[in-house]
Protein backbone atom coordinates (compact mmCIF):
# COMPACT_ATOMS: atom_id res chain seq x y z
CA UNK A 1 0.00 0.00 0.00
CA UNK A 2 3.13 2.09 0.74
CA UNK A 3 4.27 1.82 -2.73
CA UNK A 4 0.48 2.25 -4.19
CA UNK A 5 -0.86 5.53 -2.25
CA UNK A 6 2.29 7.29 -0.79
CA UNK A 7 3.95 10.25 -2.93
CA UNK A 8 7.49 9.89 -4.23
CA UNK A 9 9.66 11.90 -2.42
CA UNK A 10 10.29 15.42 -4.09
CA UNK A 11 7.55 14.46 -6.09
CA UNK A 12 5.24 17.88 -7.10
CA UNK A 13 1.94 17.32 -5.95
CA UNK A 14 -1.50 19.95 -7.34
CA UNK A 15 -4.91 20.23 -5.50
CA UNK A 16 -7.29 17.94 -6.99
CA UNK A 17 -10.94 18.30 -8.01
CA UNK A 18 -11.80 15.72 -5.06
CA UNK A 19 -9.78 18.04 -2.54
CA UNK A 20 -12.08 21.25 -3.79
CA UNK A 21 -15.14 18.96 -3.32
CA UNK A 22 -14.37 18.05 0.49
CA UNK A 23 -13.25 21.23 1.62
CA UNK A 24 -16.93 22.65 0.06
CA UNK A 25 -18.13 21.02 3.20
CA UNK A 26 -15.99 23.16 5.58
CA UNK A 27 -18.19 25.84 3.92
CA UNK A 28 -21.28 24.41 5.70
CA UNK A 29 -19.26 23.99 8.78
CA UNK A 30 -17.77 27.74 9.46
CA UNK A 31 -21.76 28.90 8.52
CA UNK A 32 -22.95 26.64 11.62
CA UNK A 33 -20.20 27.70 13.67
CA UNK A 34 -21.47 31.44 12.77
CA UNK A 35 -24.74 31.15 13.43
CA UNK A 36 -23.95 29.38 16.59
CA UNK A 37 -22.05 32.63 17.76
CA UNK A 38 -25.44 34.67 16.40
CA UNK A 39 -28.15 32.60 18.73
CA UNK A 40 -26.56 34.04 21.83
CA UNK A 41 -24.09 36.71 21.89
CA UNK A 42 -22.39 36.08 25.06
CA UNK A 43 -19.52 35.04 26.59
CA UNK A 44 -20.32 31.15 27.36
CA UNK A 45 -21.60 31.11 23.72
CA UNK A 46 -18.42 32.66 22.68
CA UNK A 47 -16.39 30.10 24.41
CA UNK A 48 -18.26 27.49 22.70
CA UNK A 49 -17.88 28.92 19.37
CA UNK A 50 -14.08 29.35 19.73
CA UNK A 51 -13.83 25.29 20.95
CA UNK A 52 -15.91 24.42 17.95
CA UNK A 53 -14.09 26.65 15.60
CA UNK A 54 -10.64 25.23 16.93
CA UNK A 55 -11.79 21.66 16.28
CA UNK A 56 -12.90 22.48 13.36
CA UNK A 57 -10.04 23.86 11.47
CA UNK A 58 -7.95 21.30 13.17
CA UNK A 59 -9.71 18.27 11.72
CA UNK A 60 -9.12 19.92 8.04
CA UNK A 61 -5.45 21.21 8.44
CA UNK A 62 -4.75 17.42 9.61
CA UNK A 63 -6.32 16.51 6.61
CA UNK A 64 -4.45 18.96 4.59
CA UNK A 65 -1.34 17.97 5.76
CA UNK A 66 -1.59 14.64 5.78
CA UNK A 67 -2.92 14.40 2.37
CA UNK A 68 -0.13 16.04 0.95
CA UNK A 69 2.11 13.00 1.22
CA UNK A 70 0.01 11.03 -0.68
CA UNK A 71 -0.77 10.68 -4.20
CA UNK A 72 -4.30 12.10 -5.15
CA UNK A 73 -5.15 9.88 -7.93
CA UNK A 74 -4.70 6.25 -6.36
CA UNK A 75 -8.59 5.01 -5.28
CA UNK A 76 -7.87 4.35 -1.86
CA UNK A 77 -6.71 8.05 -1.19
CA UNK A 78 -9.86 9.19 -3.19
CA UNK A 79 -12.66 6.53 -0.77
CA UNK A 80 -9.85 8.19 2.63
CA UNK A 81 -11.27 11.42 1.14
CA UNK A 82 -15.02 10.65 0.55
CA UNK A 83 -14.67 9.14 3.80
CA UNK A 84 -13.15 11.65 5.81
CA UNK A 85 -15.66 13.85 3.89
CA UNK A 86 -18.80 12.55 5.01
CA UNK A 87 -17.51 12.39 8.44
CA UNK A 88 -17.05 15.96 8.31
CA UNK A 89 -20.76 16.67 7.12
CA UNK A 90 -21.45 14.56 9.84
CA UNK A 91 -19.90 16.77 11.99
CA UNK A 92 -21.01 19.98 10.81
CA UNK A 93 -24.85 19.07 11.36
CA UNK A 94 -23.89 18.28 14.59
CA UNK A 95 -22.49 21.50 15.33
CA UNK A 96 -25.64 23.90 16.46
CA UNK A 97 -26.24 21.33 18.92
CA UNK A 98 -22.67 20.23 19.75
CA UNK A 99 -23.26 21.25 23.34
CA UNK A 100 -26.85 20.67 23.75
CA UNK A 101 -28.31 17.17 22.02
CA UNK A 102 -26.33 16.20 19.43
CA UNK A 103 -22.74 15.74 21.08
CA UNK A 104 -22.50 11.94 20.11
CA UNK A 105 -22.99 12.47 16.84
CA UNK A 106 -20.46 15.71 16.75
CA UNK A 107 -18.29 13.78 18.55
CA UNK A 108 -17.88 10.29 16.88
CA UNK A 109 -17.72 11.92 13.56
CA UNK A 110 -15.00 13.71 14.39
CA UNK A 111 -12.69 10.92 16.20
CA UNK A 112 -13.47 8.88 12.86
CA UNK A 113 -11.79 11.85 10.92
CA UNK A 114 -8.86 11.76 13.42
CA UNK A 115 -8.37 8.45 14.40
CA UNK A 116 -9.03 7.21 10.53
CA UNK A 117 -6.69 9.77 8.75
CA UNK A 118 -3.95 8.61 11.62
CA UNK A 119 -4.63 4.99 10.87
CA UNK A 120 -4.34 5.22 7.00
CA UNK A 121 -1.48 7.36 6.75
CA UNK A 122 0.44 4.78 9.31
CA UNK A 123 -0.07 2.22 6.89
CA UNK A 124 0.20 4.71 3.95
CA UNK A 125 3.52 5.52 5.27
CA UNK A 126 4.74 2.37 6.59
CA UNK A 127 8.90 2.44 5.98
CA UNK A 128 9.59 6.08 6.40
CA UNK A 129 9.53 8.76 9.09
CA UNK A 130 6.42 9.90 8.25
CA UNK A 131 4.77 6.60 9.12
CA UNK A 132 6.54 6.42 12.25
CA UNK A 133 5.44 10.05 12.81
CA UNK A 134 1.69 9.33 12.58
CA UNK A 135 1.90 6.60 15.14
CA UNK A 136 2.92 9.37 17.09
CA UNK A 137 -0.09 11.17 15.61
CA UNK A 138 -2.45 8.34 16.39
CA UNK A 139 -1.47 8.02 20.09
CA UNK A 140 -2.31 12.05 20.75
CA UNK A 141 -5.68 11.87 19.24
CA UNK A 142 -6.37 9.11 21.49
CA UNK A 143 -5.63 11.24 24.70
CA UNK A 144 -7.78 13.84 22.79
CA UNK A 145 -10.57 11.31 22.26
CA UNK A 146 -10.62 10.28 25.95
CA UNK A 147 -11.64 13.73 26.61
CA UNK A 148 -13.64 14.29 23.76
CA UNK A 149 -15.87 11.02 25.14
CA UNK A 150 -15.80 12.42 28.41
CA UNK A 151 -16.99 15.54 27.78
CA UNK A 152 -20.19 13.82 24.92
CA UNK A 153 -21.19 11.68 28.58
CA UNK A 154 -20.91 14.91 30.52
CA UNK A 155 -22.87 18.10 30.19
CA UNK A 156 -23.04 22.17 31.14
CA UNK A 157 -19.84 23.40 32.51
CA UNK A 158 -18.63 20.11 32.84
CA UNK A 159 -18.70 19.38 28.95
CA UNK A 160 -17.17 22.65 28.15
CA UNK A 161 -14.14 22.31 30.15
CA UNK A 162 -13.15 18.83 28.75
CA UNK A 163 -13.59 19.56 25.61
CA UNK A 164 -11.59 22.69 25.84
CA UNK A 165 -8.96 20.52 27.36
CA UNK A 166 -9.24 18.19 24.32
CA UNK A 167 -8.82 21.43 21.75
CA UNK A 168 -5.56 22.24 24.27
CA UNK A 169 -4.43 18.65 23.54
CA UNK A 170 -4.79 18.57 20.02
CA UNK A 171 -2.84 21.48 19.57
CA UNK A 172 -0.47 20.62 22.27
CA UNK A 173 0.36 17.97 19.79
CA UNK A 174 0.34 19.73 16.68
CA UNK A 175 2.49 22.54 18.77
CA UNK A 176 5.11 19.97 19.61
CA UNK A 177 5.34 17.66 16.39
CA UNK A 178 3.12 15.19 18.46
CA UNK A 179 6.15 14.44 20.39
CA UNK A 180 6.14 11.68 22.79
CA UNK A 181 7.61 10.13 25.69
CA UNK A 182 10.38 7.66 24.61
CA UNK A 183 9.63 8.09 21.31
CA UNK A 184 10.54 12.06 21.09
CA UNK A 185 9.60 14.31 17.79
CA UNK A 186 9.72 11.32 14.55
CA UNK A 187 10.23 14.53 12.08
CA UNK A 188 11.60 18.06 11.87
CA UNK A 189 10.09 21.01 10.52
CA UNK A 190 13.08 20.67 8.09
CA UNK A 191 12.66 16.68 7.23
CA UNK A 192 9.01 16.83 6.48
CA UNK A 193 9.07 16.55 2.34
CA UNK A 194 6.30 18.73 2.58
CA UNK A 195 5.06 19.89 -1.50
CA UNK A 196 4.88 23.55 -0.48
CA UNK A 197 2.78 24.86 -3.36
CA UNK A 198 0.15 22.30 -2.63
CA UNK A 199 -0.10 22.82 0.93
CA UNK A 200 0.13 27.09 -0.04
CA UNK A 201 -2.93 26.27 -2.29
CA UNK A 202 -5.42 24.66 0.21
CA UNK A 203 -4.48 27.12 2.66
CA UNK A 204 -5.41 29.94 -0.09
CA UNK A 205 -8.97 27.86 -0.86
CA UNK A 206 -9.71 27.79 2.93
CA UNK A 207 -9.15 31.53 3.68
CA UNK A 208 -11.27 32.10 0.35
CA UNK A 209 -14.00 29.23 2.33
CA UNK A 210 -14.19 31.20 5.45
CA UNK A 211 -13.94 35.00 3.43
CA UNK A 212 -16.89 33.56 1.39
CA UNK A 213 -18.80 32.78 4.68
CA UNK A 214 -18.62 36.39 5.41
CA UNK A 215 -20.08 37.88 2.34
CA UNK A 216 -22.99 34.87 2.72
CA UNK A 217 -23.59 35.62 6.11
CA UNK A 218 -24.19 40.06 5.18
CA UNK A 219 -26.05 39.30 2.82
CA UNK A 220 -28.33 36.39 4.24
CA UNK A 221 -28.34 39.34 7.20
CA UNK A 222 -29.41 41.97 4.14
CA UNK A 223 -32.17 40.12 2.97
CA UNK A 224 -33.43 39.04 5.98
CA UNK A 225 -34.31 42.46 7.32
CA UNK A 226 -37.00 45.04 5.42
CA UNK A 227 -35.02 47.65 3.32
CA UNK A 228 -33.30 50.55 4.59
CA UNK A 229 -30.64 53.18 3.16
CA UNK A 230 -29.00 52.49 6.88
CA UNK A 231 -28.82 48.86 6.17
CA UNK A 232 -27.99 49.46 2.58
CA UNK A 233 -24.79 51.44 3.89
CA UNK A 234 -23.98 48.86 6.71
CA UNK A 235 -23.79 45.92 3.79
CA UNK A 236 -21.74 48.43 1.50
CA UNK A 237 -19.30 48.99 4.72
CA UNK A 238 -19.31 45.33 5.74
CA UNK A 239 -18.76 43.89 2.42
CA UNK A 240 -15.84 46.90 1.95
CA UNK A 241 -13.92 45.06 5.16
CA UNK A 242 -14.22 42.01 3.37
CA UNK A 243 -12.60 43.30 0.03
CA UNK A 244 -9.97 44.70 2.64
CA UNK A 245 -9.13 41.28 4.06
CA UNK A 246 -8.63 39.94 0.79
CA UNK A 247 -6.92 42.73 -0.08
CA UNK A 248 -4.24 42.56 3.03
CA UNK A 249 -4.09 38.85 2.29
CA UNK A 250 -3.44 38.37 -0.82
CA UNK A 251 -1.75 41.35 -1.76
CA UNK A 252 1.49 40.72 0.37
CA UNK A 253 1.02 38.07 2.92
CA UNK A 254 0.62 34.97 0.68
CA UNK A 255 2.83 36.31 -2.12
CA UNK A 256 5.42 36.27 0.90
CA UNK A 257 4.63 33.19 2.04
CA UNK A 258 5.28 31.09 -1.67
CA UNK A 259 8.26 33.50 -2.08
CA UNK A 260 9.80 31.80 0.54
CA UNK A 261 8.25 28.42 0.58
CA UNK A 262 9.79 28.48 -3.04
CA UNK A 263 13.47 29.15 -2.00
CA UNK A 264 13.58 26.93 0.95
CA UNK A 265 15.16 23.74 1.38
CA UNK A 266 11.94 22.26 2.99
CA UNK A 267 8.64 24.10 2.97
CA UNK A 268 8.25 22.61 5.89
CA UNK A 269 9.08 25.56 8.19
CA UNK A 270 6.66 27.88 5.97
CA UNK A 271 3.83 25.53 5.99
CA UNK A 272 3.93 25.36 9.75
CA UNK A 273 4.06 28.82 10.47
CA UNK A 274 1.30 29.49 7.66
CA UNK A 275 -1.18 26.61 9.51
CA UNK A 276 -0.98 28.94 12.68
CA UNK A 277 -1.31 32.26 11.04
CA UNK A 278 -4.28 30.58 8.86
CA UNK A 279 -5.87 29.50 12.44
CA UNK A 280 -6.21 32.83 13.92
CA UNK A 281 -7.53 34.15 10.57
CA UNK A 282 -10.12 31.80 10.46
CA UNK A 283 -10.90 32.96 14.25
CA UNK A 284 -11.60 36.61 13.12
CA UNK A 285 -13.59 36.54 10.30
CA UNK A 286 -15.72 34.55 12.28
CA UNK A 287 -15.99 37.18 14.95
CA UNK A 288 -15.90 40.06 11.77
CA UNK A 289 -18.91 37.93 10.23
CA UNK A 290 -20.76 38.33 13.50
CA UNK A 291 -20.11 41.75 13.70
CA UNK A 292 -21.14 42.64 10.27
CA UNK A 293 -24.36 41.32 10.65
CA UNK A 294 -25.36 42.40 13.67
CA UNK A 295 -24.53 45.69 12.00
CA UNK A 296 -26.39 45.06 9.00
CA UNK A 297 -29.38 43.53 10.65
CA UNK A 298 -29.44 46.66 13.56
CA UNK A 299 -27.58 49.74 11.92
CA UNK A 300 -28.73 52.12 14.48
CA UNK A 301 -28.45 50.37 17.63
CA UNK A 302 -26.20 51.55 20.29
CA UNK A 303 -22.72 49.67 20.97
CA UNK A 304 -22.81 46.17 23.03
CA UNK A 305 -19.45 44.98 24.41
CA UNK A 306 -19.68 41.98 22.46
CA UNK A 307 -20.25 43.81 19.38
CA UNK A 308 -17.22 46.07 19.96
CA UNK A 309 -14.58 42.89 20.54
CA UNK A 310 -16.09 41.07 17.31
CA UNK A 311 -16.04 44.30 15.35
CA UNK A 312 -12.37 45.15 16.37
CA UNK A 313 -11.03 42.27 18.18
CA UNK A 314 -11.90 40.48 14.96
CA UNK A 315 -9.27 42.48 12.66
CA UNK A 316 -6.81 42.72 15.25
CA UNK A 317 -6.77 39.32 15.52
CA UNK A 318 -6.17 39.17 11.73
CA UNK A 319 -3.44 41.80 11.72
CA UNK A 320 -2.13 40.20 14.46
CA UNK A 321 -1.88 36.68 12.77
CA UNK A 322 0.13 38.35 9.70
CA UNK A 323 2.15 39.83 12.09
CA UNK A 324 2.68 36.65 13.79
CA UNK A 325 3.70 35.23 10.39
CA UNK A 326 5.46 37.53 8.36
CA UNK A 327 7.93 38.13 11.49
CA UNK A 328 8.98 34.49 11.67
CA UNK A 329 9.20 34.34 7.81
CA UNK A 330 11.03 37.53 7.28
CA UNK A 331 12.58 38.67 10.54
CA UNK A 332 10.51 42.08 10.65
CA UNK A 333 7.15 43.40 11.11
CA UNK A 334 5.44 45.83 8.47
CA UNK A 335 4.62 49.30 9.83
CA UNK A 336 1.40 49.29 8.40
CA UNK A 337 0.23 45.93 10.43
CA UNK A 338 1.69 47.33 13.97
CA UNK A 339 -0.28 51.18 13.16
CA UNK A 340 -3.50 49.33 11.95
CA UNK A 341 -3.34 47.30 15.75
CA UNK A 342 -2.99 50.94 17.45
CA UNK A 343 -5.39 52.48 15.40
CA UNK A 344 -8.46 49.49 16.03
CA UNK A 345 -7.58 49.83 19.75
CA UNK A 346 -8.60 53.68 19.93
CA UNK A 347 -11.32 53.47 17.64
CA UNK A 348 -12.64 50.87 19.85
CA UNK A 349 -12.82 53.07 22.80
CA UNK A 350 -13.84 56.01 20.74
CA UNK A 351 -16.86 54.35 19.27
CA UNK A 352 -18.16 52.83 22.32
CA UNK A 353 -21.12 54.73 23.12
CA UNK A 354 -21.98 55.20 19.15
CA UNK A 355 -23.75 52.82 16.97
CA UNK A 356 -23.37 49.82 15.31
CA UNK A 357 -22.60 50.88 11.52
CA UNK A 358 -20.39 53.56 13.37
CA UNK A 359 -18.28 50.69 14.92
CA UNK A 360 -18.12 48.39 11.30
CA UNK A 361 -17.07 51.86 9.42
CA UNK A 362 -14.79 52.49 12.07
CA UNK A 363 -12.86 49.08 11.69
CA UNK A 364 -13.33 48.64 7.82
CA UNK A 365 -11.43 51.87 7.09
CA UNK A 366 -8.36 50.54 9.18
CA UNK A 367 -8.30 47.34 6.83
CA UNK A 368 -8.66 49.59 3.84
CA UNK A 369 -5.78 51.79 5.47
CA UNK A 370 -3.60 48.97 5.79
CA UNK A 371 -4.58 47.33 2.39
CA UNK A 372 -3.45 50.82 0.50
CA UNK A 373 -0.49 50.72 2.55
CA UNK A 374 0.13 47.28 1.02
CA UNK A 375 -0.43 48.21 -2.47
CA UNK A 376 1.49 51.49 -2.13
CA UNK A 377 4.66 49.62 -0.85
């Protein structure tokens, strides 16, 4: 099987058709993990959401990753994929009820993603590193599964905290190479034979996925509400922030990003610093999403806190993540990134006690500030 499904070394590797398909599902699964967010606007809702969201994006970067030492074409990669797929639809109708009556369901579809991926790519990989490495894999998401079982037979508080302590765990692994007692890290960032431009790709299609979330979720918002002028503007500033994500992303962060992927040794190093930058992106267009509607849907309400930590806390967060990325990648921070942080943290303040569309203008010209500073440099 080793020989069958396992990419050569070195080997290029493109995103397939069958890759596009299964990460349409993720679409679904960021718009349930919205709407979640939506139902309650408060901070044990929040909480929830940011568990769910974590889980989420962590079952698909595993995926990501681990199908990128495979080769796409061979039919038992292609039924791993349907597979996996289904178990993440699974999981996505599961999540509006995660914490309520559906937490079996949310919960053994997503230990069949992890534990299954882990499984195949052990025997995938049987002979190198790599398959060594994914025993290491496979013994983290069980310690991760004990909790996430716990947690499905517990409920309330209780259910929270373990599955916030799975979500810790997962990443714990992911954040130390899934080392392991006696066994210690089976790869290095540098000894991955990771196939940069593929891994570059799907990380492009998810941000695109989650960005595309945002301009469903305005205008579902839009059309949801009787017409007004107000709302008219709010949508026209909302979907302006969006274009101004976009904008800072693809206009310098990701042309970075392959820059260097393409001149180093092992993409490795790129691709694992561009999985945690992707991760608190995905966080705050979430919260921006939630903003933007509540904007949209109430123009000329007054301030809430939770509105003002989605509505500025959510492009912070963004900024932040580039600046996360683009200092470990290039050894400096942009100007622009470090002013645009300042400037959301005033405007916050200053726009407390105004309204909603106020508050979305407020942080949508920042992101257009920055974007222009982009595409001046």
């Amino acid at each position: 099987m080793r020989i069958a499904v396992s990419r050569s070394p070195n080997a290029e590797r493109v995103v397939t058709p069958l890759e596009l398909f299964f990460d349409l599902v993720y679409v679904f699964a960021i718009g349930q993990i919205s709407h979640h967010l939506l139902e309650h606007v408060d901070l044990r809702t929040a909480i929830e959401t940011v568990i769910l969201a974590l889980a989420v994006f962590y079952a698909w970067y595993m995926t990501a990753w681990g199908a990128n030492w495979l080769e796409p074409d061979r039919l038992p990669v292609r039924l791993l994929l349907v597979g996996l797929m289904f178990a993440s639809l699974l999981m996505s109708v599961a999540i509006a009820e995660a914490f309520v009556g559906r937490a079996w369901l949310f919960v053994a579809s997503y230990l069949l993603l992890q534990i299954g991926r882990a499984v195949f790519l052990i025997v995938a990989l049987r002979g190198r590193p790599l398959g060594e490495h994914f025993v290491n894999v496979l013994v983290w998401e069980l310690l991760a599964g004990g909790l996430w079982v716990a947690g499905a037979i517990a409920d309330g508080t209780t259910r929270l905290m373990l599955w916030g302590f799975a979500v810790v765990v997962n990443y714990c692994g992911a954040g130390t190479l899934h080392w392991l007692p006696g066994r210690g890290q089976r790869v290095s960032l540098g000894q991955t034979d990771i196939a940069g431009e593929h891994l570059i790709e799907r990380f492009r299609l998810f941000f695109l996925i989650v960005l595309g979330e945002s301009v469903l979720t305005a205008g579902n918002a839009f059309t949801d509400e009787p017409f007004e002028i107000e709302r008219l503007l709010a949508l026209a500033i909302g979907f302006t922030g969006t274009v101004a994500l976009w904008w800072c992303y693809f206009q310098r962060t990701e042309a970075i990003g392959i820059e260097v992927a393409e001149n180093a040794a092992d993409a490795g190093g790129v691709g694992w610093w561009a999985t945690w930058t992707l991760m608190l992106m995905v966080l705050a267009l979430i919260g921006i999403a939630v903003g933007d509607e509540l904007a949209i849907a109430h123009p000329g309400d007054e301030a809430t806190l939770g509105f003002t930590i989605f509505t500025f806390g959510g492009p912070a967060l963004f900024l932040l993540a580039q600046v996360f990325f683009l200092r470990n990648v290039l050894g400096y921070v942009p100007r622009s990134r470090l002013l645009g942080l300042v400037a959301l943290a005033i405007l916050a303040l200053a726009t407390a006690p105004l309204t909603l569309i106020v508050g979305i203008a407020a942080s949508s010209a920042v992101l257009v500030a920055v974007a222009i500073a982009d595409s001046v440099r």
